[in-house]
Protein backbone atom coordinates (compact mmCIF):
# COMPACT_ATOMS: atom_id res chain seq x y z
CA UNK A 1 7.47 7.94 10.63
CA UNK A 2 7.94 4.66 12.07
CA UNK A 3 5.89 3.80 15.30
CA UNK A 4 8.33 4.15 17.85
CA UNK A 5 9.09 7.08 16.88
CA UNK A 6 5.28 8.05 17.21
CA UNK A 7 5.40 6.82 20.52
CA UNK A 8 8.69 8.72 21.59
CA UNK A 9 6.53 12.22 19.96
CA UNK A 10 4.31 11.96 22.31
CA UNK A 11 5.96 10.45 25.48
CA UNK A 12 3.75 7.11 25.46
CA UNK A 13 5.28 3.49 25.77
CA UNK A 14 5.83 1.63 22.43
CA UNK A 15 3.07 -1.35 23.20
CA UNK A 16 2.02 -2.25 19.46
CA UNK A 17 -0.89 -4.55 18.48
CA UNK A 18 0.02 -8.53 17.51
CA UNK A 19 -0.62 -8.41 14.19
CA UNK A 20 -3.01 -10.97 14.29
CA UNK A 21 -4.91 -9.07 16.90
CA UNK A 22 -8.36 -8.12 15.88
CA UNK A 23 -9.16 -4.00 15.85
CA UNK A 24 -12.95 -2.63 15.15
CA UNK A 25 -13.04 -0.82 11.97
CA UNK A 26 -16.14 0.86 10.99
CA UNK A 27 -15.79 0.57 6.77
CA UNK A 28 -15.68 2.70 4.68
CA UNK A 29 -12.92 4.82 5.95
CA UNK A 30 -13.92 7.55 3.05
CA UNK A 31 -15.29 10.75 5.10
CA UNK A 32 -12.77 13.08 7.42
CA UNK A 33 -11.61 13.22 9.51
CA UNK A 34 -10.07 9.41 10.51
CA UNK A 35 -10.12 8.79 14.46
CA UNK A 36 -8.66 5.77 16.16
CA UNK A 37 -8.89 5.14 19.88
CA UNK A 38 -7.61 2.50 22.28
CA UNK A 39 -9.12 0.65 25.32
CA UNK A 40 -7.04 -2.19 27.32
CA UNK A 41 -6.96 -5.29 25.23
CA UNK A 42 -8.85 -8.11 25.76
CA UNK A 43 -8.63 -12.08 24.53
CA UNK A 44 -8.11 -11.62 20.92
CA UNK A 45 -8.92 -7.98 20.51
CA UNK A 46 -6.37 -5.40 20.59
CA UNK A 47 -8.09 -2.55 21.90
CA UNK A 48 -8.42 -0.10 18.63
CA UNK A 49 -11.59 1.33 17.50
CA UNK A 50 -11.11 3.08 13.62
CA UNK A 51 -13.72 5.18 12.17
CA UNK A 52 -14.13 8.66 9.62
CA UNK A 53 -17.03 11.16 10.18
CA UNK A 54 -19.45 10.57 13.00
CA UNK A 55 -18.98 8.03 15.28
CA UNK A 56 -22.39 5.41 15.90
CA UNK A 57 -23.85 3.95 18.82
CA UNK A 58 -25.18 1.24 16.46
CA UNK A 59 -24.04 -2.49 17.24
CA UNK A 60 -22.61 -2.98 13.83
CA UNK A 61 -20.73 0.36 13.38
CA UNK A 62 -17.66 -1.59 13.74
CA UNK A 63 -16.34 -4.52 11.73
CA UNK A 64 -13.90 -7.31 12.78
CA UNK A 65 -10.47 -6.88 11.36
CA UNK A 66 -7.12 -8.22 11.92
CA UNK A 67 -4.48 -5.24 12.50
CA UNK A 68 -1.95 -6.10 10.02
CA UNK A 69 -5.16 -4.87 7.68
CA UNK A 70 -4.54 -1.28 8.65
CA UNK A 71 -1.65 -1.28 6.43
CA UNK A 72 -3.94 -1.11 3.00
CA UNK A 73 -7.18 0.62 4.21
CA UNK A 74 -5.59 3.21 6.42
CA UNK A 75 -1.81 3.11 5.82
CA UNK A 76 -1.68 6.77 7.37
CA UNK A 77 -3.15 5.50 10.90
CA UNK A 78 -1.01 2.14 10.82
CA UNK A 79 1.98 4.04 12.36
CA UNK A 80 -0.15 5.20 15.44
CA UNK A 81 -1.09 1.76 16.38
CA UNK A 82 1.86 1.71 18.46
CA UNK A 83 0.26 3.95 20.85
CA UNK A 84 -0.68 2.21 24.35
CA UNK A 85 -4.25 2.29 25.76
CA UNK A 86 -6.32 5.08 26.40
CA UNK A 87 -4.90 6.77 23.69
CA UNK A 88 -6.83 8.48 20.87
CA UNK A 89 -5.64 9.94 17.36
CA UNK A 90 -7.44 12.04 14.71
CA UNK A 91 -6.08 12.68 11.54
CA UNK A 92 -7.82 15.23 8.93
CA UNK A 93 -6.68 17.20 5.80
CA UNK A 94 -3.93 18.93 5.05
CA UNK A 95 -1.45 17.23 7.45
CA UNK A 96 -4.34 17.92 10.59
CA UNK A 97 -2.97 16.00 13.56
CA UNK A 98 -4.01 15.74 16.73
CA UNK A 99 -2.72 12.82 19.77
CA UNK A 100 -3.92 12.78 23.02
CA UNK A 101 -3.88 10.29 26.12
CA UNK A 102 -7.21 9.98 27.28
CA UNK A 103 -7.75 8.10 30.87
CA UNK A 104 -11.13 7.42 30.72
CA UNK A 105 -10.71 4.70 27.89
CA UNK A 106 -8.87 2.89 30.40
CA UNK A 107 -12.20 2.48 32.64
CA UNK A 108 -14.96 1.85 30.08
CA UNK A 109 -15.34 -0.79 28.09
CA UNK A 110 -15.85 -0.39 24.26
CA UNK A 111 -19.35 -1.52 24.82
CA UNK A 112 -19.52 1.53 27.37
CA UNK A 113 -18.80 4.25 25.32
């Protein structure tokens, strides 16, 4: 499915990353299930925070990656990156899918949370 049409699903405004935007990607993606969410962009930074399994308080959970990197170590999540902030996405087994707008990512800071 191509992004807009992820976006139209779910009634959200098509506001993809620049693809040389940077995302926080806590590696490896190898547990389930993947979860992605998005705060308000800011300077180089797109918003979107990717992880699998538990998410970590820890300072270096996340990595530093541009977006257009999504394509080969999560191609399932790229299409989702369309999504505007405050918007989160989980993805599990067996086609598990679940999209939700959630408001409070657009008052916290990723350091917040």
């Amino acid at each position: 499915m191509r992004p807009e049409e992820i976006c139209e699903r779910f009634g959200a405004v098509f506001q993809p990353p620049a693809t040389d935007a940077i995302l926080g990607v806590a590696l490896p993606l190898a547990f389930e299930p993947l979860n992605a969410l998005r705060h308000n962009e800011e300077g180089g930074a797109s918003g979107w925070y990717v992880w699998s399994g538990d998410l970590s308080r820890d300072p270096d959970f996340f990595q530093p990656l541009h977006v257009n990197h999504i394509v080969d170590i999560a191609p399932r999540l790229a299409p989702y990156l369309g999504l505007p902030p405050g918007w989160r996405v989980q993805l599990g087994r067996n086609g598990h899918e679940d999209v939700w707008f959630d408001p409070t990512l657009l008052t916290v800071s990723a350091n917040d949370e």
